[in-house]
PDB file of N, CA and C in Angstrom:
ATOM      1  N   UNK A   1     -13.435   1.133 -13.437  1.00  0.00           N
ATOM      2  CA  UNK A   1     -13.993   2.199 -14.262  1.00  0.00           C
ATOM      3  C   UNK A   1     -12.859   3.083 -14.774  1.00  0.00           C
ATOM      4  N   UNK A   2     -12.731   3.557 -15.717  1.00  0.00           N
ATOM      5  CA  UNK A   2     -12.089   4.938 -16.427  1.00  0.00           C
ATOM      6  C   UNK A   2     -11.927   5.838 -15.919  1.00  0.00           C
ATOM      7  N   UNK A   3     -13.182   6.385 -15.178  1.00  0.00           N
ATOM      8  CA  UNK A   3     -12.743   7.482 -14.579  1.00  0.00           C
ATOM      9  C   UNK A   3     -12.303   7.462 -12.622  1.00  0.00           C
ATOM     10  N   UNK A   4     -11.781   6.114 -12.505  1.00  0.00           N
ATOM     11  CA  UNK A   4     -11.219   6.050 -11.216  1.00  0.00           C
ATOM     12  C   UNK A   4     -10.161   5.681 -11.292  1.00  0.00           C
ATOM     13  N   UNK A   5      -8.964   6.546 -10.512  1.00  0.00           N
ATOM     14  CA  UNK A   5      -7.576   6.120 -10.782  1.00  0.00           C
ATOM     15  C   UNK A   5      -6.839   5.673  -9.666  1.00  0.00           C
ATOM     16  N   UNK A   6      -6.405   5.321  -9.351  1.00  0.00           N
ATOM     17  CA  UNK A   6      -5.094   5.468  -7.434  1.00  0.00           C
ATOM     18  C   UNK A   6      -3.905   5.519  -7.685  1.00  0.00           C
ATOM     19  N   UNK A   7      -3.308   6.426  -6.800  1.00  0.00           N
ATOM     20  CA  UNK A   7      -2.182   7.039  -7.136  1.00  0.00           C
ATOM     21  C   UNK A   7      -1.019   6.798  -5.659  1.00  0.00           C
ATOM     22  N   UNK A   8      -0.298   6.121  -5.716  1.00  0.00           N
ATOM     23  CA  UNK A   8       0.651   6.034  -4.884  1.00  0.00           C
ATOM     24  C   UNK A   8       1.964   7.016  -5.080  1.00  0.00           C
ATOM     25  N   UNK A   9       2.405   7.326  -3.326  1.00  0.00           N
ATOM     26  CA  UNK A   9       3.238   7.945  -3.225  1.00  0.00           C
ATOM     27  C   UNK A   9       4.330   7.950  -1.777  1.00  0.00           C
ATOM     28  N   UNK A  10       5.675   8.246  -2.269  1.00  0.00           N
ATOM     29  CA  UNK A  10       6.528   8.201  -1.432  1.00  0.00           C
ATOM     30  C   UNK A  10       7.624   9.110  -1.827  1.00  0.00           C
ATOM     31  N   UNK A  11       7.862   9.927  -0.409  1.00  0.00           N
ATOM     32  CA  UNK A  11       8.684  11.311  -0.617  1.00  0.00           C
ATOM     33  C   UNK A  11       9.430  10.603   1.000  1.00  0.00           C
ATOM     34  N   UNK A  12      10.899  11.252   0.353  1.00  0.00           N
ATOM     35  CA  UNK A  12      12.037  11.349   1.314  1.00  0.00           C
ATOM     36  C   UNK A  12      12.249  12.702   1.372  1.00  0.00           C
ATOM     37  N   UNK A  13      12.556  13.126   2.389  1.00  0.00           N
ATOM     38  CA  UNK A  13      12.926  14.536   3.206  1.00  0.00           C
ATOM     39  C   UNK A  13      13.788  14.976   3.941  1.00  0.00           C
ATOM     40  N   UNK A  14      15.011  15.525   3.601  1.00  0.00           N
ATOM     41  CA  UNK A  14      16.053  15.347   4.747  1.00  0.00           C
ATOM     42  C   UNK A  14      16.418  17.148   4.574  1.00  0.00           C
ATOM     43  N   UNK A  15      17.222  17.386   5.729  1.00  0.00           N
ATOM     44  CA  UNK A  15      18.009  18.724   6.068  1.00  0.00           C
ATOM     45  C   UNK A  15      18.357  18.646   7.223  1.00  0.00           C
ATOM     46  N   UNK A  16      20.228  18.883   6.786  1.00  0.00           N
ATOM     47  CA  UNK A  16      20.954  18.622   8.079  1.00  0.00           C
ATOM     48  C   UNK A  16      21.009  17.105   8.192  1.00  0.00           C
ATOM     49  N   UNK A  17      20.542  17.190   9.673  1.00  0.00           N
ATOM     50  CA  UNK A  17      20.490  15.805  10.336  1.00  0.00           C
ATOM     51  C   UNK A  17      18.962  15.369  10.784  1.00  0.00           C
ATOM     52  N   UNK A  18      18.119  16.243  10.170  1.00  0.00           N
ATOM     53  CA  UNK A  18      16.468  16.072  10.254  1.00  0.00           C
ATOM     54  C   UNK A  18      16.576  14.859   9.037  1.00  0.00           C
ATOM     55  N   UNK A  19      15.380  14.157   9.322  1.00  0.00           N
ATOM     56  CA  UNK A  19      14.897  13.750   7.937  1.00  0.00           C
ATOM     57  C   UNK A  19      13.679  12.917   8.158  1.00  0.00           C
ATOM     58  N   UNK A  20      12.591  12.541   6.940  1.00  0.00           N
ATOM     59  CA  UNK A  20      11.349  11.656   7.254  1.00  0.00           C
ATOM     60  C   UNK A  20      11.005  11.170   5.716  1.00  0.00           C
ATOM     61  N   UNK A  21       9.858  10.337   6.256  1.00  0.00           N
ATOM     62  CA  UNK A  21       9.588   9.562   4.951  1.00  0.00           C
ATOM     63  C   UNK A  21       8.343   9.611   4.891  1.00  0.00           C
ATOM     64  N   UNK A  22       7.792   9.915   3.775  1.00  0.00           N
ATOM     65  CA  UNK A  22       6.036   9.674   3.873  1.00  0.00           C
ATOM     66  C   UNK A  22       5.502   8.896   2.888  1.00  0.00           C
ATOM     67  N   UNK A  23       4.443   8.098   3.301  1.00  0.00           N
ATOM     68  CA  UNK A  23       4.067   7.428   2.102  1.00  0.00           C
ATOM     69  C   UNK A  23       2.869   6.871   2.183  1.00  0.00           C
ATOM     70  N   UNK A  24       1.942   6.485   1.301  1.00  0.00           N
ATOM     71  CA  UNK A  24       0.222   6.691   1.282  1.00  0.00           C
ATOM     72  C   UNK A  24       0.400   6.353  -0.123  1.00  0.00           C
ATOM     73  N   UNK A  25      -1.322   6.207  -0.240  1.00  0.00           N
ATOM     74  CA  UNK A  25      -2.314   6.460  -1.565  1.00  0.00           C
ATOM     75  C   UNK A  25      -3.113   7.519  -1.442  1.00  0.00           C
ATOM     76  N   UNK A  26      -3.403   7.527  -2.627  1.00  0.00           N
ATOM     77  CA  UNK A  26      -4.689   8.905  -3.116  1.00  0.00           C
ATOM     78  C   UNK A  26      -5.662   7.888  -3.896  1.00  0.00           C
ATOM     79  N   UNK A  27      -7.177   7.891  -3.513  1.00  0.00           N
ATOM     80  CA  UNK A  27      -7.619   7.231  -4.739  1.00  0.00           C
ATOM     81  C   UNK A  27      -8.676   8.612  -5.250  1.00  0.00           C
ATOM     82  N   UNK A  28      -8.702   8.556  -6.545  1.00  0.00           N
ATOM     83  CA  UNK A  28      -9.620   9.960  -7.177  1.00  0.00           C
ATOM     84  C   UNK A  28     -10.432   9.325  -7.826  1.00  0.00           C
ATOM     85  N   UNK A  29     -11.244  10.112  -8.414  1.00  0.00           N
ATOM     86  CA  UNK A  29     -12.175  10.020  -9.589  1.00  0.00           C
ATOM     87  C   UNK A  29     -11.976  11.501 -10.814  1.00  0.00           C
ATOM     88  N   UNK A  30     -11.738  11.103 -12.092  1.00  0.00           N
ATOM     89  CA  UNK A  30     -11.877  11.871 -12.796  1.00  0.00           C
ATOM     90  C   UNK A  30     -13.373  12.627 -13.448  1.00  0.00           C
ATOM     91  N   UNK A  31     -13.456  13.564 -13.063  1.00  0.00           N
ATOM     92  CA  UNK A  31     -14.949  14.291 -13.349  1.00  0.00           C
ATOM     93  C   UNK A  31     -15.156  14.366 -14.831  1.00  0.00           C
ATOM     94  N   UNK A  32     -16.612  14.463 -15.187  1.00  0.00           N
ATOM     95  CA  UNK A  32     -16.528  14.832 -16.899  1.00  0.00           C
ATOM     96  C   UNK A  32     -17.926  15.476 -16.991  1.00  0.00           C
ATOM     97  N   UNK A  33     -18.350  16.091 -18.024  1.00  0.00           N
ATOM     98  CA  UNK A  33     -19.295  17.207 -17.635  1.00  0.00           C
ATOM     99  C   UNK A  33     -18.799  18.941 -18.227  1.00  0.00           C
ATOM    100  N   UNK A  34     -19.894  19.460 -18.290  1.00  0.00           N
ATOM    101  CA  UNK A  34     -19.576  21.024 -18.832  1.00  0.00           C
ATOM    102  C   UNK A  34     -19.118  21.944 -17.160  1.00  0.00           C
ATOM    103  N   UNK A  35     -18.048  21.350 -17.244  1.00  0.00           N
ATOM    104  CA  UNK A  35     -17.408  22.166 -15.177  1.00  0.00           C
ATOM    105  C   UNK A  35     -15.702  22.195 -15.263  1.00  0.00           C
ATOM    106  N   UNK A  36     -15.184  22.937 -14.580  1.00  0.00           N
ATOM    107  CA  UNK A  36     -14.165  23.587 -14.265  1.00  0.00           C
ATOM    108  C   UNK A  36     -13.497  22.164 -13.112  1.00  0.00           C
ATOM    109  N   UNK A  37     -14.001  21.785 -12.316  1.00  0.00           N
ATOM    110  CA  UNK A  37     -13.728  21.085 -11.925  1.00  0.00           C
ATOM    111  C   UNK A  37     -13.245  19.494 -12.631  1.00  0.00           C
ATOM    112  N   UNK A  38     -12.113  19.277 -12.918  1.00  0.00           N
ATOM    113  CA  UNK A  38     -11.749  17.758 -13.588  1.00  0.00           C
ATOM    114  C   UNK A  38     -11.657  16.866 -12.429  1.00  0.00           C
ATOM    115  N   UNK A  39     -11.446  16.261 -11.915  1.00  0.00           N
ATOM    116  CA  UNK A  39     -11.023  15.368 -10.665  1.00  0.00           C
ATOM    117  C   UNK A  39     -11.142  15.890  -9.435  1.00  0.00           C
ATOM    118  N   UNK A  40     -11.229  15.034  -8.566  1.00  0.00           N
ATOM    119  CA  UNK A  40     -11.893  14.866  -6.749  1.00  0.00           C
ATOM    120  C   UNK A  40     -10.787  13.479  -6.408  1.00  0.00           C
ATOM    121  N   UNK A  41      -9.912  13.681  -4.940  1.00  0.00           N
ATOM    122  CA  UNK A  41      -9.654  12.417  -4.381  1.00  0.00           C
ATOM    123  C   UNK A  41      -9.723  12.641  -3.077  1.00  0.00           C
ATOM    124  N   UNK A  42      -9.626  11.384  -2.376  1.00  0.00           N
ATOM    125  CA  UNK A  42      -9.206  11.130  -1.092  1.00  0.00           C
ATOM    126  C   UNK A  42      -7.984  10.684  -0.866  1.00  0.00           C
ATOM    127  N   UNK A  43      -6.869  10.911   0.134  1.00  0.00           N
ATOM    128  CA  UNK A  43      -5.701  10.040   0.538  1.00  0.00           C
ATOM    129  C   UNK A  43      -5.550  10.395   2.099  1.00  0.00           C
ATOM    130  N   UNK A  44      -4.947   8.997   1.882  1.00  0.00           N
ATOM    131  CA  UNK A  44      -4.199   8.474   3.724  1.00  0.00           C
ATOM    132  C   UNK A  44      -2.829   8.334   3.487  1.00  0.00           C
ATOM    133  N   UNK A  45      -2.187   9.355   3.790  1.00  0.00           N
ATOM    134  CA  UNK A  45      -0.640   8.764   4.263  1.00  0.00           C
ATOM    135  C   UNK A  45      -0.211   8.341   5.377  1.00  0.00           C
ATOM    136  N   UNK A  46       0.981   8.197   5.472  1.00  0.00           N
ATOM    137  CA  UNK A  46       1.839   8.080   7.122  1.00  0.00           C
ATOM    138  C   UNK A  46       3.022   8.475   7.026  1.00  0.00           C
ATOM    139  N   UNK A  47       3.405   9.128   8.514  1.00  0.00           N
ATOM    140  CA  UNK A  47       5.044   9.795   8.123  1.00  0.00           C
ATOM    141  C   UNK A  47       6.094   9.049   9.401  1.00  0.00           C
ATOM    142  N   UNK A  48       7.093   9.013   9.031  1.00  0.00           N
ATOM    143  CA  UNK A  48       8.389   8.187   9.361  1.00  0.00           C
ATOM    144  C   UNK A  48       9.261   9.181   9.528  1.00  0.00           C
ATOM    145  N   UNK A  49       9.274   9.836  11.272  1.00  0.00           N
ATOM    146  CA  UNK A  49      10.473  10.845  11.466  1.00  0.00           C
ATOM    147  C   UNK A  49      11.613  10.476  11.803  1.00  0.00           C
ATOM    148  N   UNK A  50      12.301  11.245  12.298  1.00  0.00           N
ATOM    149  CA  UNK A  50      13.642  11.068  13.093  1.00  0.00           C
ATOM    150  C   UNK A  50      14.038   9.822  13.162  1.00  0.00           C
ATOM    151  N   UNK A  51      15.274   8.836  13.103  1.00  0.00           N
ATOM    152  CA  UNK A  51      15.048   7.622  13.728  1.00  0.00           C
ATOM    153  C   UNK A  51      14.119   7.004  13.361  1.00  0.00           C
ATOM    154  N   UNK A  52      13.459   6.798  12.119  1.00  0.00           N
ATOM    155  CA  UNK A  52      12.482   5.906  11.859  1.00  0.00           C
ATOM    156  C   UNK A  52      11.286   5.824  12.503  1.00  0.00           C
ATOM    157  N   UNK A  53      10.478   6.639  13.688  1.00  0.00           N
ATOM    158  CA  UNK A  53       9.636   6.606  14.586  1.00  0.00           C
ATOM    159  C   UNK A  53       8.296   6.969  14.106  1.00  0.00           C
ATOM    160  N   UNK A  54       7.409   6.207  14.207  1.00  0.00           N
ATOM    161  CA  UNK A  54       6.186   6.533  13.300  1.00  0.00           C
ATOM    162  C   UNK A  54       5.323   7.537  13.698  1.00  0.00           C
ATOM    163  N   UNK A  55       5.337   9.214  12.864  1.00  0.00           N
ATOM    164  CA  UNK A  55       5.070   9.741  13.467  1.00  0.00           C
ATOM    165  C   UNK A  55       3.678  10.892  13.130  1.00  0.00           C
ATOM    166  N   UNK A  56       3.284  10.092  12.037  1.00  0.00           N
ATOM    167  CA  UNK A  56       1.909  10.820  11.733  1.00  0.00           C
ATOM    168  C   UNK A  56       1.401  10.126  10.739  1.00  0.00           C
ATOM    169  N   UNK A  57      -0.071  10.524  11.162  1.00  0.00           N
ATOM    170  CA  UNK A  57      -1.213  10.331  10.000  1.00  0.00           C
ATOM    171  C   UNK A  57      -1.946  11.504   9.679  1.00  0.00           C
ATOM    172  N   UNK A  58      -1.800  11.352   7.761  1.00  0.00           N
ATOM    173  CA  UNK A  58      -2.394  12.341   7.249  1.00  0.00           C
ATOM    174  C   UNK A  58      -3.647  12.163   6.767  1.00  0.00           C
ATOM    175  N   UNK A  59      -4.431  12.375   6.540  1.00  0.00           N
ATOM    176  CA  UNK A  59      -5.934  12.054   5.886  1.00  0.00           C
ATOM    177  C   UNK A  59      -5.619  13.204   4.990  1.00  0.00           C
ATOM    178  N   UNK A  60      -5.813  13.404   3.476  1.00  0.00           N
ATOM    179  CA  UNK A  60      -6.095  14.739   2.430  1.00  0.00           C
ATOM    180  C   UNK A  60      -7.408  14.244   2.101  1.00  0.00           C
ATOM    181  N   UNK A  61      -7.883  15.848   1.253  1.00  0.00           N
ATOM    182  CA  UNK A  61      -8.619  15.480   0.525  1.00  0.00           C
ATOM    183  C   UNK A  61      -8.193  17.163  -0.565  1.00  0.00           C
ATOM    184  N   UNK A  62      -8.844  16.551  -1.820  1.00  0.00           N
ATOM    185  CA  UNK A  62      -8.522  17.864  -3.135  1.00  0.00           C
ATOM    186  C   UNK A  62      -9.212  17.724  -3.676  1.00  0.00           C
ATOM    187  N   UNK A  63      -9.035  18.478  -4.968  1.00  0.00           N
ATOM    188  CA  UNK A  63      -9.475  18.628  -5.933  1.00  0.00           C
ATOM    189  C   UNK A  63      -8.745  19.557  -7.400  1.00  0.00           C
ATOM    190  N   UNK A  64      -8.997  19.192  -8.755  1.00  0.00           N
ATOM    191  CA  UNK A  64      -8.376  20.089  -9.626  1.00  0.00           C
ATOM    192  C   UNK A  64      -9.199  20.805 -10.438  1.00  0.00           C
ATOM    193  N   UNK A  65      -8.641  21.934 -10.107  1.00  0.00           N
ATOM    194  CA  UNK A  65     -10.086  23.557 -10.739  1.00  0.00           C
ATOM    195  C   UNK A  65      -9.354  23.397 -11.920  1.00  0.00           C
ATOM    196  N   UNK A  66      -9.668  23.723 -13.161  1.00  0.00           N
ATOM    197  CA  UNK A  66      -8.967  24.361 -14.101  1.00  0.00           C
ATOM    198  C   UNK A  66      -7.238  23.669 -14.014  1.00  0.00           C
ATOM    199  N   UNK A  67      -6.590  24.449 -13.449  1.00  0.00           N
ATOM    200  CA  UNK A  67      -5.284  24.114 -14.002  1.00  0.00           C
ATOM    201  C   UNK A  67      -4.160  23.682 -12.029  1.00  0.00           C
ATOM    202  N   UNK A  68      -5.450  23.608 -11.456  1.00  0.00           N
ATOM    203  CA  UNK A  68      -4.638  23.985 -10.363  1.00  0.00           C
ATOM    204  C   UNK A  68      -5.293  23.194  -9.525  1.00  0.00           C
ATOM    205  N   UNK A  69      -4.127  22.235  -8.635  1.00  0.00           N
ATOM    206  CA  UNK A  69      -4.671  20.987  -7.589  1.00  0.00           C
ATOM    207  C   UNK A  69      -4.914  21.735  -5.926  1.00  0.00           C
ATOM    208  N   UNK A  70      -6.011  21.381  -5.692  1.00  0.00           N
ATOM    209  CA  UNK A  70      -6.166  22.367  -4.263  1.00  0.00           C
ATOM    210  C   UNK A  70      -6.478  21.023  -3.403  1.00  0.00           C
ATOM    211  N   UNK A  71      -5.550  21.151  -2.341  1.00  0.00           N
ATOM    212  CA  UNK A  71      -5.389  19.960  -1.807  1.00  0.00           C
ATOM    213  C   UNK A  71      -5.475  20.777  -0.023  1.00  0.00           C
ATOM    214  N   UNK A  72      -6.379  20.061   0.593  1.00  0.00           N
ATOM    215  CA  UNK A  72      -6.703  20.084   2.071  1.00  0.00           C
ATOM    216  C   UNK A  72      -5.850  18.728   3.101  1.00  0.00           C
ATOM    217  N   UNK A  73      -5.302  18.774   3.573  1.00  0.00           N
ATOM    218  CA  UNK A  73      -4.808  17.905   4.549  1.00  0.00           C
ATOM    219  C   UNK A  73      -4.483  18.477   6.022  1.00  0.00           C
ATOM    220  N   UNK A  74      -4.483  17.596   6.998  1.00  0.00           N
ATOM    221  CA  UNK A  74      -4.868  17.415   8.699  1.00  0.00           C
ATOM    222  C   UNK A  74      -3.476  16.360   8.970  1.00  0.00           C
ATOM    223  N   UNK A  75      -2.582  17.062   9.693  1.00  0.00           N
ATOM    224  CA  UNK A  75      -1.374  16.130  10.528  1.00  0.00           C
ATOM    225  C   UNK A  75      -1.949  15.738  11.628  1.00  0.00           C
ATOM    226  N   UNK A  76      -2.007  14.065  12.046  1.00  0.00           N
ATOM    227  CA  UNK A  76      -2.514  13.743  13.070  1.00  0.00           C
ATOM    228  C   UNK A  76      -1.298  13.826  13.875  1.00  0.00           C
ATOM    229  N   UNK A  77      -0.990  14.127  14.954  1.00  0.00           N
ATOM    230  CA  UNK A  77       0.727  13.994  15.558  1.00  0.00           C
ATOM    231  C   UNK A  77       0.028  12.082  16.495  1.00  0.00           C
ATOM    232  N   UNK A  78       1.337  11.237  15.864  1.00  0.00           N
ATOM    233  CA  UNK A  78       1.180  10.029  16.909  1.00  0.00           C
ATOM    234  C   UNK A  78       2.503   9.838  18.027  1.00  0.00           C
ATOM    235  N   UNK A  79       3.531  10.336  17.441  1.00  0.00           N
ATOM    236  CA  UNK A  79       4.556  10.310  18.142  1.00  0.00           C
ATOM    237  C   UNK A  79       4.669  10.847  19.473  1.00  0.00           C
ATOM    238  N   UNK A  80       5.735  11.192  20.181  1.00  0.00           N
ATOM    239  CA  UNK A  80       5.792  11.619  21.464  1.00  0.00           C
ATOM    240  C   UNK A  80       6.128  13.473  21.333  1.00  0.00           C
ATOM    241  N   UNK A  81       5.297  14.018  20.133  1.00  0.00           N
ATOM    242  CA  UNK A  81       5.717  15.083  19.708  1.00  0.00           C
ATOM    243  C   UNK A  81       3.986  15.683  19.918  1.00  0.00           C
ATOM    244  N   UNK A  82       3.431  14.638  20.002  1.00  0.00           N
ATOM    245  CA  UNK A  82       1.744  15.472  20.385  1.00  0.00           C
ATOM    246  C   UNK A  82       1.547  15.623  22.171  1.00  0.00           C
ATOM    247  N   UNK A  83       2.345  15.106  22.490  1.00  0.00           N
ATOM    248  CA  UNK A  83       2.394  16.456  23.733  1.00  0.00           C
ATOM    249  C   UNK A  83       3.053  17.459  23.819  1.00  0.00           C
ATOM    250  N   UNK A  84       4.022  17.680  22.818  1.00  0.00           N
ATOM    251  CA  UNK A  84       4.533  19.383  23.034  1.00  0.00           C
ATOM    252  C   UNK A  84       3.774  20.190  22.261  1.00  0.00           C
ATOM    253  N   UNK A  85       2.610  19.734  21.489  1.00  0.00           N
ATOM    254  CA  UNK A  85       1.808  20.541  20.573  1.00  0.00           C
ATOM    255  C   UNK A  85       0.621  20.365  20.902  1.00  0.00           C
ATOM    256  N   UNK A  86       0.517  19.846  22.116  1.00  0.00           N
ATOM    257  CA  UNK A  86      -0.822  19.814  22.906  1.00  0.00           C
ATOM    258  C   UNK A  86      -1.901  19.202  22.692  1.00  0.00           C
ATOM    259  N   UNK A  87      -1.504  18.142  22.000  1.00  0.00           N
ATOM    260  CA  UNK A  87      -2.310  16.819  21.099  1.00  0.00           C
ATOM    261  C   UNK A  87      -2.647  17.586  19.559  1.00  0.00           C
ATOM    262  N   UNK A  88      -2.218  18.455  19.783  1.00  0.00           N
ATOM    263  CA  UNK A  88      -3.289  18.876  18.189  1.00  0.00           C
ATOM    264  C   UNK A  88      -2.084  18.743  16.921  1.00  0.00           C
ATOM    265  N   UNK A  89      -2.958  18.567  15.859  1.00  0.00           N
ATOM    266  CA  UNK A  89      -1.665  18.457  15.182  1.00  0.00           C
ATOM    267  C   UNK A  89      -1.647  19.328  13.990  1.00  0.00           C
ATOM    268  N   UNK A  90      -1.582  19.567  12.469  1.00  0.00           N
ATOM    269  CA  UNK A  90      -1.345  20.873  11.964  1.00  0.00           C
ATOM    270  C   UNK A  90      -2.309  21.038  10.382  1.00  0.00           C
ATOM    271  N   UNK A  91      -2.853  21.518  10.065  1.00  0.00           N
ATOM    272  CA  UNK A  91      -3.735  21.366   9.234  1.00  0.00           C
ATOM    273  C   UNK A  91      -2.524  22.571   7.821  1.00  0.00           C
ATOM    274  N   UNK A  92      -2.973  22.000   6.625  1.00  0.00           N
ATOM    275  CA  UNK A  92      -2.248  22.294   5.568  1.00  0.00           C
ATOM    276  C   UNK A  92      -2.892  22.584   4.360  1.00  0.00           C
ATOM    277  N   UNK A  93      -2.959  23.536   3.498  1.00  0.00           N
ATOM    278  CA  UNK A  93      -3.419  23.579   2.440  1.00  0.00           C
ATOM    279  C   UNK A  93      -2.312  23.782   1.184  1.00  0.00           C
ATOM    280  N   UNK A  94      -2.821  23.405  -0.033  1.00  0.00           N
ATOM    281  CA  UNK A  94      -1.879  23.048  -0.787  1.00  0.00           C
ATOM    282  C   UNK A  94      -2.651  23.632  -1.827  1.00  0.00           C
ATOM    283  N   UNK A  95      -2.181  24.966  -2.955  1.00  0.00           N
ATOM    284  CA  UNK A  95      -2.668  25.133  -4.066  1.00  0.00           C
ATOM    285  C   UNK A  95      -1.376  24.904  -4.900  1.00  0.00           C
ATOM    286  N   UNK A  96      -1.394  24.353  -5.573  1.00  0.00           N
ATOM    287  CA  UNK A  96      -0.266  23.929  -7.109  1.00  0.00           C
ATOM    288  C   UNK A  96      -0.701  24.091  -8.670  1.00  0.00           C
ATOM    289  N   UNK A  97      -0.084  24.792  -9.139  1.00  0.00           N
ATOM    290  CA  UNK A  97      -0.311  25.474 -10.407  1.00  0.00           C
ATOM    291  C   UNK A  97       0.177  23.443 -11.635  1.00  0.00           C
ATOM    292  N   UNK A  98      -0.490  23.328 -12.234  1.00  0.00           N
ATOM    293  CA  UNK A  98      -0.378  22.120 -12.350  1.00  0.00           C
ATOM    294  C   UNK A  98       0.238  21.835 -14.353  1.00  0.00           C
ATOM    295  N   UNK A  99       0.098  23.046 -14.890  1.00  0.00           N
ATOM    296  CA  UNK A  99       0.498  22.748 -16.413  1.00  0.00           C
ATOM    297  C   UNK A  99       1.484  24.268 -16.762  1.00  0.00           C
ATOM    298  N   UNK A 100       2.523  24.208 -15.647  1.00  0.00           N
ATOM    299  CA  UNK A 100       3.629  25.446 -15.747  1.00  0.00           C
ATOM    300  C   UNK A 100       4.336  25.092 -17.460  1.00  0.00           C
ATOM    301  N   UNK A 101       4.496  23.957 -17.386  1.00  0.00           N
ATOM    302  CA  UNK A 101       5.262  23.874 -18.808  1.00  0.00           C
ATOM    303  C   UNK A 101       4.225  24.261 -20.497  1.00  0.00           C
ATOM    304  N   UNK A 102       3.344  24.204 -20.175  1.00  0.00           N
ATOM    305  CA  UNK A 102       2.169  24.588 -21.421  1.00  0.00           C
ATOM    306  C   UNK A 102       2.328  26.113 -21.076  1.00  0.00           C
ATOM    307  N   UNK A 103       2.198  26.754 -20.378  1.00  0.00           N
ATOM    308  CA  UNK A 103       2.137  27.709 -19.946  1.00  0.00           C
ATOM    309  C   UNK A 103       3.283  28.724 -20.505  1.00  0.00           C
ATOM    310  N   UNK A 104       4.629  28.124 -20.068  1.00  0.00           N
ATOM    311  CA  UNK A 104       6.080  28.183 -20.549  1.00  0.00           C
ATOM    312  C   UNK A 104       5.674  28.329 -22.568  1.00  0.00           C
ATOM    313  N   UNK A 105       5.452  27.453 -23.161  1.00  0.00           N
ATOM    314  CA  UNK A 105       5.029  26.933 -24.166  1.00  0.00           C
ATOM    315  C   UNK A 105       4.803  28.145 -24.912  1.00  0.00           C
ATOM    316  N   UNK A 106       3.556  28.699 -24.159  1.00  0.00           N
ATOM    317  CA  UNK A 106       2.585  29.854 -24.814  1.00  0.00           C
ATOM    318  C   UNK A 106       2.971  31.276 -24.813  1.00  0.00           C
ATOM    319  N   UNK A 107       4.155  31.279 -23.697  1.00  0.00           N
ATOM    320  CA  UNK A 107       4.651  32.802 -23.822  1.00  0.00           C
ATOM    321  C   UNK A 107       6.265  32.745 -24.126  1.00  0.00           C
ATOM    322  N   UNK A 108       6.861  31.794 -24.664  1.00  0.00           N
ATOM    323  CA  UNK A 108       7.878  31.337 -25.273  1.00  0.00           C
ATOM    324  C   UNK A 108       8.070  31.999 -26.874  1.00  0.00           C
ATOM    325  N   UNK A 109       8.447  32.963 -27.588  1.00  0.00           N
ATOM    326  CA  UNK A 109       8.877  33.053 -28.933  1.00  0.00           C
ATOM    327  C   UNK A 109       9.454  32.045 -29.533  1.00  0.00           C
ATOM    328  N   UNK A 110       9.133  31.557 -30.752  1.00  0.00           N
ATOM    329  CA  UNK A 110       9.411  31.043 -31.112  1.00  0.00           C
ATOM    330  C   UNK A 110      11.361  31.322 -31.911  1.00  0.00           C
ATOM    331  N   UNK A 111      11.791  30.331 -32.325  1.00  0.00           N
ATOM    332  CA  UNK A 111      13.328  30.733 -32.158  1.00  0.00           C
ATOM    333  C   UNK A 111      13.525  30.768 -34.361  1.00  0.00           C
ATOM    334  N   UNK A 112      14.387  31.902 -34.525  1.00  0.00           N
ATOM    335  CA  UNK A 112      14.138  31.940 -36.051  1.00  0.00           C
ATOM    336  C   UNK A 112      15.523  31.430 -37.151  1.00  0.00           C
ATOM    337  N   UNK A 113      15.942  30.456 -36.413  1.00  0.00           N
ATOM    338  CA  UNK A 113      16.929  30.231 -36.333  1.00  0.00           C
ATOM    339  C   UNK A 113      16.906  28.739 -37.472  1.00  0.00           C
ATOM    340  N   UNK A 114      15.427  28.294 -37.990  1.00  0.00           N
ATOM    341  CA  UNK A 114      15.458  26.785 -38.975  1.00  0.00           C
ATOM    342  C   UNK A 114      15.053  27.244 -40.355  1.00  0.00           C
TER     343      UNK A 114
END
């Protein structure tokens, strides 16, 4: 269908001598309709700490209001790092402003210089 997309992803992360790797899908659906709401997804990642050691699962879920992706996600800890955090692992929210450059665009003067 058109309005179902999947979106793969992979982010490297380093500082210092830390570093990890994460990587997953998102699959969404694009919304259509008289609503503020454009798109809905689900994703599963997994993260790759220290030493390569496999060390979490993420489940997200979002959505995009207007101009801005609001994204819910849950760190499962699998590593030997969910007993110093007492099995639990860290819940995350994510708002991202999503069309900064249109934005840029509109309060930009134009240059009088042609």
């Amino acid at each position: 269908s058109n309005n179902l997309y999947i979106e793969p992803l992979a982010q490297y992360h380093f500082s210092n001598k830390a570093s990890s790797l994460v990587g997953g899908v998102k699959v969404g659906k694009f919304l259509s309709g008289e609503t503020d709401f454009k798109k809905m997804y689900l994703g599963l990642y997994s993260r790759l700490g220290v030493n390569r050691n496999f060390d979490a699962i993420i489940p997200t879920i979002g959505t995009r209001y207007r101009n801005f992706d609001i994204g819910l996600s849950y760190d499962v800890n699998m590593s030997s790092l969910k007993t110093a955090t007492g099995n639990r692992g860290g819940v995350e929210l994510a708002v991202i402003y999503t069309d900064f450059f249109e934005f840029i665009k509109k309060i930009t003067p134009g240059c009088g210089r042609m």
